[in-house]
PDB file of N, CA and C in Angstrom:
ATOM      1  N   UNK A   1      10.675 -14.039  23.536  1.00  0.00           N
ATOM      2  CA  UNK A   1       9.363 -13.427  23.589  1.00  0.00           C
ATOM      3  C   UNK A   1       8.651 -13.672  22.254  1.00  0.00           C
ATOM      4  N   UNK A   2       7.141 -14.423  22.241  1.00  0.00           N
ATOM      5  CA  UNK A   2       6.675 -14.517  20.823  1.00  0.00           C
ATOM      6  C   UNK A   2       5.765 -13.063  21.298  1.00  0.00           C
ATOM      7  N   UNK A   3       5.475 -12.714  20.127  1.00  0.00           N
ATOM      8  CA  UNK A   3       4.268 -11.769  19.268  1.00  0.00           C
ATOM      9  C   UNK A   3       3.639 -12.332  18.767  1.00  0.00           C
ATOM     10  N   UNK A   4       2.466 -12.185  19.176  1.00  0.00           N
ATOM     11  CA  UNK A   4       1.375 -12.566  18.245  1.00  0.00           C
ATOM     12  C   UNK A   4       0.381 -11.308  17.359  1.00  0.00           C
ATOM     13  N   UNK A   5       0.185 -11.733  15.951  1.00  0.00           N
ATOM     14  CA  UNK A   5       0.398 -10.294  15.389  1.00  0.00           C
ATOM     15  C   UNK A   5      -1.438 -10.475  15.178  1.00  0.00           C
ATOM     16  N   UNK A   6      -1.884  -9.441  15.333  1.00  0.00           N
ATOM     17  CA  UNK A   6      -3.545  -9.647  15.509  1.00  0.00           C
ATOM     18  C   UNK A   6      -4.050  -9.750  13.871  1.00  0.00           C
ATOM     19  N   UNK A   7      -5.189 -10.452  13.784  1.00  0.00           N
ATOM     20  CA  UNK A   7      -6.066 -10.644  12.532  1.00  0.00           C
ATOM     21  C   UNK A   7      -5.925  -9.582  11.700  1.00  0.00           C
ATOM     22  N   UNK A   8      -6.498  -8.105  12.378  1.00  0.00           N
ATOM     23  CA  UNK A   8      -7.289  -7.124  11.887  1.00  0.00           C
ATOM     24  C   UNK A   8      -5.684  -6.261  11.411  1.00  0.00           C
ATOM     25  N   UNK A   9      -4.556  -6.484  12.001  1.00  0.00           N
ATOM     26  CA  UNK A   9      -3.344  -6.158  10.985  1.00  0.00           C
ATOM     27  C   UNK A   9      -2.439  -7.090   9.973  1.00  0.00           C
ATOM     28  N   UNK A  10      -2.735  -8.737  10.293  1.00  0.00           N
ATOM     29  CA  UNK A  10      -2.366  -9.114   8.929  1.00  0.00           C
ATOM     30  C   UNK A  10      -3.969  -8.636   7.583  1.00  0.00           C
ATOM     31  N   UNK A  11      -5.123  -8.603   7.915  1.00  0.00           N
ATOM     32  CA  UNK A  11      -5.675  -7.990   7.216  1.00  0.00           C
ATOM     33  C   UNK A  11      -5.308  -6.922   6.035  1.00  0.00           C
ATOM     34  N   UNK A  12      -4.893  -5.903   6.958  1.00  0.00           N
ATOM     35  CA  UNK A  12      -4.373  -4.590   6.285  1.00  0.00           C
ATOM     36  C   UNK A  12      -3.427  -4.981   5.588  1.00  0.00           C
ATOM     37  N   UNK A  13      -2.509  -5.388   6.046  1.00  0.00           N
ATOM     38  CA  UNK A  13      -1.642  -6.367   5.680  1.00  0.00           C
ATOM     39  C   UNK A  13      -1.505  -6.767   3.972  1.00  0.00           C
ATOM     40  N   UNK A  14      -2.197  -7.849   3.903  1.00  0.00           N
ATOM     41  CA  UNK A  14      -2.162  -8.698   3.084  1.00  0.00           C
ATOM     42  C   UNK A  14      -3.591  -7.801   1.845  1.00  0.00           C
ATOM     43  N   UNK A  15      -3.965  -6.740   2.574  1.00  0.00           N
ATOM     44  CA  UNK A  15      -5.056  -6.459   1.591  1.00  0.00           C
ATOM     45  C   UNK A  15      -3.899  -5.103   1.114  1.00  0.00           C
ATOM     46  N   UNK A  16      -3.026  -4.486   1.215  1.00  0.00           N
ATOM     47  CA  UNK A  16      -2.000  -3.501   0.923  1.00  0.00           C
ATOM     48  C   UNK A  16      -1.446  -4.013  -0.185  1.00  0.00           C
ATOM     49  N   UNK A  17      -0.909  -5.937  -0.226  1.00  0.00           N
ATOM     50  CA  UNK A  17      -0.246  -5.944  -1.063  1.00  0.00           C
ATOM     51  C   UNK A  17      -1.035  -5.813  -2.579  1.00  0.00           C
ATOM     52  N   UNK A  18      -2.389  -6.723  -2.727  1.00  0.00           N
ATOM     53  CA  UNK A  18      -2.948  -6.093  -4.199  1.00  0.00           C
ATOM     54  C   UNK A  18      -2.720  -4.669  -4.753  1.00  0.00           C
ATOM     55  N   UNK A  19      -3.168  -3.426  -3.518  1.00  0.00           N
ATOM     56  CA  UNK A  19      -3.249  -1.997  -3.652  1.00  0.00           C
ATOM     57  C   UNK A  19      -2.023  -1.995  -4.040  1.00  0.00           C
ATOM     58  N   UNK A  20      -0.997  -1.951  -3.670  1.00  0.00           N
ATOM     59  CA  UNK A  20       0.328  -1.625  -4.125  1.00  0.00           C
ATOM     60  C   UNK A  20       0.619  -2.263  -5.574  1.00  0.00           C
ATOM     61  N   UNK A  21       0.078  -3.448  -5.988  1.00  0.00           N
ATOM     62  CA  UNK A  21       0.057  -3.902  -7.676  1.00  0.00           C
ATOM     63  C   UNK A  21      -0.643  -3.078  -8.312  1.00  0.00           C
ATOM     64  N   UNK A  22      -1.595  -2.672  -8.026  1.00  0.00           N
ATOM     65  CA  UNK A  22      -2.448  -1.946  -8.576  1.00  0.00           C
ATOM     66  C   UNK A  22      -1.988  -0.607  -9.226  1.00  0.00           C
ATOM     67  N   UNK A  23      -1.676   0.063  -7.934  1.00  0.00           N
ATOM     68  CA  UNK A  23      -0.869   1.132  -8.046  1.00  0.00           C
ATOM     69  C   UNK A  23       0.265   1.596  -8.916  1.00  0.00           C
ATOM     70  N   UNK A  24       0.785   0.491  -8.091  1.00  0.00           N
ATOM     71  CA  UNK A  24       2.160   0.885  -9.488  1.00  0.00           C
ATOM     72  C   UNK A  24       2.193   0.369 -10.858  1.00  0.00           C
ATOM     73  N   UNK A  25       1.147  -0.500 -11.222  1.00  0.00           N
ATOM     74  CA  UNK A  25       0.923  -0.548 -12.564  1.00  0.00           C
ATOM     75  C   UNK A  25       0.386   0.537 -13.403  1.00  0.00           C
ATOM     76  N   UNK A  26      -0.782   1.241 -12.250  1.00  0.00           N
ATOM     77  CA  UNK A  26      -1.408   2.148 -12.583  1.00  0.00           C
ATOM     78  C   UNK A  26      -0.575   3.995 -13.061  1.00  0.00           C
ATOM     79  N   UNK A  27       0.313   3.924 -12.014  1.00  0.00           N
ATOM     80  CA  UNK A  27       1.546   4.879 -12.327  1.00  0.00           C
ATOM     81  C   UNK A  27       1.913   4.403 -13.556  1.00  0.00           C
ATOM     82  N   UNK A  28       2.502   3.484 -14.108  1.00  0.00           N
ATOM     83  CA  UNK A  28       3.288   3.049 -14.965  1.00  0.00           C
ATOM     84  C   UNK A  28       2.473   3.768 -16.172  1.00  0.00           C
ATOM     85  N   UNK A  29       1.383   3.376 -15.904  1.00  0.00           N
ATOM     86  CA  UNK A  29       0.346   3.721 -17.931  1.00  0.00           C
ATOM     87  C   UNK A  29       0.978   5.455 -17.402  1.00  0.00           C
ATOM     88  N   UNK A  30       0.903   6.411 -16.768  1.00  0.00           N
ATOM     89  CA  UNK A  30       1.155   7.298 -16.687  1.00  0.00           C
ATOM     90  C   UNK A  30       2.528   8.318 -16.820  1.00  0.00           C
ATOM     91  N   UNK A  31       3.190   7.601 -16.271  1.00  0.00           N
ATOM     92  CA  UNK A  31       4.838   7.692 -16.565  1.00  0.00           C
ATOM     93  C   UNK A  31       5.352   6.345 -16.870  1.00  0.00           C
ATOM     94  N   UNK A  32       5.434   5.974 -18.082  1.00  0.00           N
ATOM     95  CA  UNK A  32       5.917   4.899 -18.929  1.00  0.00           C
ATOM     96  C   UNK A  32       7.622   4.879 -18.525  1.00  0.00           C
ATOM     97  N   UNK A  33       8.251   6.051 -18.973  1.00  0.00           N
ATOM     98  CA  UNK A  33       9.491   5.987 -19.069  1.00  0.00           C
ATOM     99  C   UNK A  33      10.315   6.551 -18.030  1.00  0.00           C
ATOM    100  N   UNK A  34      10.005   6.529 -16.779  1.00  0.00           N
ATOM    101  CA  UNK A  34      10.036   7.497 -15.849  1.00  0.00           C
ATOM    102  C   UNK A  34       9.481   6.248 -14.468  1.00  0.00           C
ATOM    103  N   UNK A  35      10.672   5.160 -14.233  1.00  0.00           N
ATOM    104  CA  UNK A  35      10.388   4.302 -13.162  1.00  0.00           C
ATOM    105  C   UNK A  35      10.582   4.897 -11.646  1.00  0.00           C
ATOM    106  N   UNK A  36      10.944   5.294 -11.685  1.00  0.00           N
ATOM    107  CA  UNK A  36      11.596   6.118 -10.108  1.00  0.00           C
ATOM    108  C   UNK A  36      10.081   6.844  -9.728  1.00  0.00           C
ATOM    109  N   UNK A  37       9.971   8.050 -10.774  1.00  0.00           N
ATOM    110  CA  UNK A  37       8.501   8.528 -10.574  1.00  0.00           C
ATOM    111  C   UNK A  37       7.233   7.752 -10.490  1.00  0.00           C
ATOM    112  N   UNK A  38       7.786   6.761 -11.404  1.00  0.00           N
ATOM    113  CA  UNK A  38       6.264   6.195 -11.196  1.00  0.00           C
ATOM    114  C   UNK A  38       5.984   5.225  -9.413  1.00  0.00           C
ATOM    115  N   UNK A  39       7.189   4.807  -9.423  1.00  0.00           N
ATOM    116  CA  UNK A  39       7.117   4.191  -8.005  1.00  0.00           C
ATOM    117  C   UNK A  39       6.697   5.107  -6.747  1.00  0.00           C
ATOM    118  N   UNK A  40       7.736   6.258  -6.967  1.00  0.00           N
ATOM    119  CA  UNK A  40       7.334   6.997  -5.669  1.00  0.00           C
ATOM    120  C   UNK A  40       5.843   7.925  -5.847  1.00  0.00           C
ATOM    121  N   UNK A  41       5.489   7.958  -6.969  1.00  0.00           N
ATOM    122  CA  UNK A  41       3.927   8.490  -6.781  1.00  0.00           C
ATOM    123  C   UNK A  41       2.906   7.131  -6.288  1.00  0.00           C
ATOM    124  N   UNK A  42       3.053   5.954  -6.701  1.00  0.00           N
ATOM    125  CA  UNK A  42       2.651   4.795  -5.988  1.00  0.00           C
ATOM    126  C   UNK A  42       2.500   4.896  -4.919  1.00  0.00           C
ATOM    127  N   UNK A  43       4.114   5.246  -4.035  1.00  0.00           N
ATOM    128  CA  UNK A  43       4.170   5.025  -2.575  1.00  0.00           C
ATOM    129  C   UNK A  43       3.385   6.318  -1.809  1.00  0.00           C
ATOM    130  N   UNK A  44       3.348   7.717  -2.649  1.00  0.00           N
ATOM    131  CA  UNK A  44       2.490   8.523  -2.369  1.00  0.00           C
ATOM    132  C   UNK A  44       1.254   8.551  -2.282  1.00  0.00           C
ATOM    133  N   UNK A  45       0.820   7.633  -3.205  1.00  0.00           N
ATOM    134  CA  UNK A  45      -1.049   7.274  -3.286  1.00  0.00           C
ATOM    135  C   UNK A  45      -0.956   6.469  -1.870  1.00  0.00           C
ATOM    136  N   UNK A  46      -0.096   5.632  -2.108  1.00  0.00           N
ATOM    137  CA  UNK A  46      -0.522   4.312  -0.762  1.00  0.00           C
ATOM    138  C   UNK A  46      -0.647   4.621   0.174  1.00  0.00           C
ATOM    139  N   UNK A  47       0.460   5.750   0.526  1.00  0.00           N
ATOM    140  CA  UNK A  47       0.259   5.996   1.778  1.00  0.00           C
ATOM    141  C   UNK A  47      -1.305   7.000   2.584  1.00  0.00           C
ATOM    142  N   UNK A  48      -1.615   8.384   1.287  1.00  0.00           N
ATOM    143  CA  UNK A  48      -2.166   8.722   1.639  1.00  0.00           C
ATOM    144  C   UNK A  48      -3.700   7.564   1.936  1.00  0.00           C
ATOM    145  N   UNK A  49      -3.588   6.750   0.837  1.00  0.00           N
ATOM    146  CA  UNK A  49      -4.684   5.763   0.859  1.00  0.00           C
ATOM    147  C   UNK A  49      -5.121   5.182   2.966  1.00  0.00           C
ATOM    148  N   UNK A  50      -4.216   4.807   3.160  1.00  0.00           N
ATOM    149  CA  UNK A  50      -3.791   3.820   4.108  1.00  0.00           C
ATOM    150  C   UNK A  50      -4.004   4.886   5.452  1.00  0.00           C
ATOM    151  N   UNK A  51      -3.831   5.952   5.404  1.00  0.00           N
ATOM    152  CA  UNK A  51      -3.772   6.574   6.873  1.00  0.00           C
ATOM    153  C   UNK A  51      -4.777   7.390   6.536  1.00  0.00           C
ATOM    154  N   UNK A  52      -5.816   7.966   4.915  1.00  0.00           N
ATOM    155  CA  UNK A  52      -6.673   8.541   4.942  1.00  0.00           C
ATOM    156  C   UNK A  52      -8.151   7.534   5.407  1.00  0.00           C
ATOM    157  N   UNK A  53      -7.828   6.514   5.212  1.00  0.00           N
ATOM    158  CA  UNK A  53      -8.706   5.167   5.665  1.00  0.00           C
ATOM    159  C   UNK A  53      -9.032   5.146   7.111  1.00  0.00           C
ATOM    160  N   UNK A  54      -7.696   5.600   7.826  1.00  0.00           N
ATOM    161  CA  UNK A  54      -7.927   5.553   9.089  1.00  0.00           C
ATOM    162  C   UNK A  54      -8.467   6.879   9.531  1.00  0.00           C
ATOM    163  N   UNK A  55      -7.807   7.838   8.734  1.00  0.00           N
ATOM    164  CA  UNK A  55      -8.397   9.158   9.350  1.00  0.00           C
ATOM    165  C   UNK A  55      -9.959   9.496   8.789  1.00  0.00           C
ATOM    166  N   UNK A  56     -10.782   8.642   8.198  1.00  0.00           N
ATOM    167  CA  UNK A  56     -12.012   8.614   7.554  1.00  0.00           C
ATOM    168  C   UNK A  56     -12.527   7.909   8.725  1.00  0.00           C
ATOM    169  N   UNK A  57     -12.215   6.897   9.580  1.00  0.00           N
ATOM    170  CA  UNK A  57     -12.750   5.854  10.368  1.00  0.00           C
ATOM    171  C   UNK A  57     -12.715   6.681  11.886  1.00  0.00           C
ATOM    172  N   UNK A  58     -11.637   7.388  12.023  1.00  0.00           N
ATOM    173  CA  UNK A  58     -11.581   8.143  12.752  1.00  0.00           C
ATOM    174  C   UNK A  58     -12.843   9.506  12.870  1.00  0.00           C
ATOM    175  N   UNK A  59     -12.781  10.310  11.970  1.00  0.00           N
ATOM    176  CA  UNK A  59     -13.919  11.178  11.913  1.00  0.00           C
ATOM    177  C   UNK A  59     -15.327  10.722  11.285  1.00  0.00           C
ATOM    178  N   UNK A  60     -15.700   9.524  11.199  1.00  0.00           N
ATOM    179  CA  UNK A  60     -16.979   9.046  11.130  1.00  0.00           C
ATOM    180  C   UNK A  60     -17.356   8.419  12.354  1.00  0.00           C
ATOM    181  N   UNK A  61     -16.402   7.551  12.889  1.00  0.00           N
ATOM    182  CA  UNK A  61     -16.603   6.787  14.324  1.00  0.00           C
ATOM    183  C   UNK A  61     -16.858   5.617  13.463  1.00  0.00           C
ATOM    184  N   UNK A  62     -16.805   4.975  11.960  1.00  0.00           N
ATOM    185  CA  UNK A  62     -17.041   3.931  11.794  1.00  0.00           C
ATOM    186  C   UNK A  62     -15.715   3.415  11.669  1.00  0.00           C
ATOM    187  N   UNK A  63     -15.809   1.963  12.494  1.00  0.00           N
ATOM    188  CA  UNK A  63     -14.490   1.430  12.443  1.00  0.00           C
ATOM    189  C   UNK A  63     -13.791   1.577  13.569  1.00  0.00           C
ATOM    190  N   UNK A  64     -12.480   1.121  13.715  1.00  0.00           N
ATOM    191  CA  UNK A  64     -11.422   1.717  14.520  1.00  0.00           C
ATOM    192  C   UNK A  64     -10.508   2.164  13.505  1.00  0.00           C
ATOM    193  N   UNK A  65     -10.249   3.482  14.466  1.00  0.00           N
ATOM    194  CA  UNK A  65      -8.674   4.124  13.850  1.00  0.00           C
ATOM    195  C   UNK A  65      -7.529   3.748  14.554  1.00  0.00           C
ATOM    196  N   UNK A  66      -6.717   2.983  14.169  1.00  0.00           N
ATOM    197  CA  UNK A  66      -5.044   2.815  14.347  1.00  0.00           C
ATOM    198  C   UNK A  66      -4.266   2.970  13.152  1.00  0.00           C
ATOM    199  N   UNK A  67      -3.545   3.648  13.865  1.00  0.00           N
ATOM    200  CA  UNK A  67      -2.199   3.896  12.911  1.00  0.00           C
ATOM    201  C   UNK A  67      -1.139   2.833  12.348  1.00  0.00           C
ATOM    202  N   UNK A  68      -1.414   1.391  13.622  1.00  0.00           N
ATOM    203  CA  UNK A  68      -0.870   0.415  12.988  1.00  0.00           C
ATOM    204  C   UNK A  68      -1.383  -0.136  12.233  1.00  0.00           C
ATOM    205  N   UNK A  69      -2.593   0.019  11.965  1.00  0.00           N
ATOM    206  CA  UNK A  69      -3.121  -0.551  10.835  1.00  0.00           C
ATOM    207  C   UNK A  69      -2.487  -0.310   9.314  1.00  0.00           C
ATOM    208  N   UNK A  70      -2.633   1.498   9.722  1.00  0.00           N
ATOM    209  CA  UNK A  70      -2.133   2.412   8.297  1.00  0.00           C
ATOM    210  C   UNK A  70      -0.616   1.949   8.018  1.00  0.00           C
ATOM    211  N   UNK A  71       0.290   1.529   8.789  1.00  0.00           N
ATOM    212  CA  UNK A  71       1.330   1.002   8.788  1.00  0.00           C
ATOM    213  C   UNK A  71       1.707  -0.080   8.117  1.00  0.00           C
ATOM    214  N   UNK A  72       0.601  -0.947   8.654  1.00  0.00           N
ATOM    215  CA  UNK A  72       0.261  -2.296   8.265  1.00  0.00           C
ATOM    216  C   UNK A  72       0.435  -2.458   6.685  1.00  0.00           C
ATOM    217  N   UNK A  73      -1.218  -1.783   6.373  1.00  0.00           N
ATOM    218  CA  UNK A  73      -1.543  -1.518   4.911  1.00  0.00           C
ATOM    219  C   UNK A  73       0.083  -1.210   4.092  1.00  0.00           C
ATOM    220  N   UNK A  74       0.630   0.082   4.414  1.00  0.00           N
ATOM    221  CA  UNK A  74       1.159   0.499   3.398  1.00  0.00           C
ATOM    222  C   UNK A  74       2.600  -0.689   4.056  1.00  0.00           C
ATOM    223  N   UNK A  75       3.365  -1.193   4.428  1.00  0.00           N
ATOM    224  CA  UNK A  75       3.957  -2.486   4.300  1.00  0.00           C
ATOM    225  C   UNK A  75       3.764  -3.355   3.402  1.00  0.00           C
ATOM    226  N   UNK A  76       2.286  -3.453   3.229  1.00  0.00           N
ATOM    227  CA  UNK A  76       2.200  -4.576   2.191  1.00  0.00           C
ATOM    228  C   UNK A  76       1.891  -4.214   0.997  1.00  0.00           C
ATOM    229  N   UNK A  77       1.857  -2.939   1.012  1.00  0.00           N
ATOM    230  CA  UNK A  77       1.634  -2.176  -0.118  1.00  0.00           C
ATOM    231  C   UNK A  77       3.339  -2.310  -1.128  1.00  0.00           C
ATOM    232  N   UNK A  78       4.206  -1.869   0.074  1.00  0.00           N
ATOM    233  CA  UNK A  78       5.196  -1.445  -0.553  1.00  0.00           C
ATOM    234  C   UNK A  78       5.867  -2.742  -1.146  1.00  0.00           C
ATOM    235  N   UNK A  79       5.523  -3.784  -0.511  1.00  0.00           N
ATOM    236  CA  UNK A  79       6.006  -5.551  -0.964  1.00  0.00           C
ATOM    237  C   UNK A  79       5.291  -5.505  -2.392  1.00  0.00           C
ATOM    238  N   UNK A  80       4.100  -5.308  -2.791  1.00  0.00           N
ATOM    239  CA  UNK A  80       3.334  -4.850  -3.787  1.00  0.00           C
ATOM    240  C   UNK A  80       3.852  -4.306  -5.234  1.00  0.00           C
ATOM    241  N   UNK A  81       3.997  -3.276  -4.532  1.00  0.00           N
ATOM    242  CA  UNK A  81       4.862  -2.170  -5.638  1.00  0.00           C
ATOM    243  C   UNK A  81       6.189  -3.043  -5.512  1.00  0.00           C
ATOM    244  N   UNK A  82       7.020  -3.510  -4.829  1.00  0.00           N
ATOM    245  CA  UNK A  82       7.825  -3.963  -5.301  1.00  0.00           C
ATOM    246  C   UNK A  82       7.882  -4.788  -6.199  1.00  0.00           C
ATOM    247  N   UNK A  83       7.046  -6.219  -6.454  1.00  0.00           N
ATOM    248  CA  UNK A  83       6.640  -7.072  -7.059  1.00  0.00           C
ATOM    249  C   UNK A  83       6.070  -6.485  -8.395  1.00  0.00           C
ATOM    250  N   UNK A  84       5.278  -5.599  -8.649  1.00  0.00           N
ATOM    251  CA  UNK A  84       5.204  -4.830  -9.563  1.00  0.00           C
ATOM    252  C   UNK A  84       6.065  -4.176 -10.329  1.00  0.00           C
ATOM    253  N   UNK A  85       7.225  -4.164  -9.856  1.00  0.00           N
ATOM    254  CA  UNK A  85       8.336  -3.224 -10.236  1.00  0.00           C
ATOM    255  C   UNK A  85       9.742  -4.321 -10.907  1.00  0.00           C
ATOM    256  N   UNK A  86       9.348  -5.301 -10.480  1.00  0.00           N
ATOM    257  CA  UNK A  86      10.362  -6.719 -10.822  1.00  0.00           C
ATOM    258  C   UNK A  86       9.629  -7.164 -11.564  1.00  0.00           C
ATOM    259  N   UNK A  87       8.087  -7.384 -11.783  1.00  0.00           N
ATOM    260  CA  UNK A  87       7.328  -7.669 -13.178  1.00  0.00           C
ATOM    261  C   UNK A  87       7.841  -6.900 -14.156  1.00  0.00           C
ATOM    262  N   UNK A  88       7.427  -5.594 -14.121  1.00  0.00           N
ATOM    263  CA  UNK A  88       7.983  -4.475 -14.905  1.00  0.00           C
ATOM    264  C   UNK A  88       9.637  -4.707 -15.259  1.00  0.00           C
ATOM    265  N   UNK A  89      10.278  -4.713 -15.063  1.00  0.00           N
ATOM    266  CA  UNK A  89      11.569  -5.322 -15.371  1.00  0.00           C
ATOM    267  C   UNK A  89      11.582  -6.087 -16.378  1.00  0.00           C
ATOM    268  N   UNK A  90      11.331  -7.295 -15.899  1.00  0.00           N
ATOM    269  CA  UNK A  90      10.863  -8.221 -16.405  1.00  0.00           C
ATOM    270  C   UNK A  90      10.586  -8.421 -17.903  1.00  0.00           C
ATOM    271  N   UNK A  91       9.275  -7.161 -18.020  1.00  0.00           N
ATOM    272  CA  UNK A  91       8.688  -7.196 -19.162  1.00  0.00           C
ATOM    273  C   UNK A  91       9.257  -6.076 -20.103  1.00  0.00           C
ATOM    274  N   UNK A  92      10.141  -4.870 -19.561  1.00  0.00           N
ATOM    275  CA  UNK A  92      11.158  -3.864 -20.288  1.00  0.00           C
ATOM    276  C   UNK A  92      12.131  -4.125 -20.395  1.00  0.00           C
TER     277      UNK A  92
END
């Protein structure tokens, strides 16, 4: 059986993974010494980011709301923060 995975979720997709660099760099200036925290407040922003997006699209009517989307997003979010987190390594 193929899947074919629609536009509008590699979108979310692939636009999650910047947010998730972002993020966890952005944790980092905040909790420097404190990697665990800084990641999982990352994955806490992302997520609320990612399903408050939908639940904004949802109570405006602009857009569509799916949850696979919010799914989507924070997936590539978390590839993100990961990559962020092996930079960080990297550079400590």
């Amino acid at each position: 059986m193929h899947y074919k995975i629609e536009a509008d979720k590699k979108k979310h997709f692939f636009v999650g993974i910047p947010l998730g660099i972002f993020l966890q760099f952005l944790s980092v200036c905040f909790f420097p010494l404190q990697p665990i925290l800084s990641t999982v407040v990352s994955a806490g922003i992302l997520i609320v980011i990612c399903y408050g997006f939908e639940l904004f699209s949802l109570v405006t009517g602009r857009g569509h709301a799916d949850n696979i989307d919010a799914i989507a997003g924070i997936l590539g979010g978390i590839i993100g923060i990961t990559i962020s987190r092996c930079i960080l390594m990297l550079i400590y």
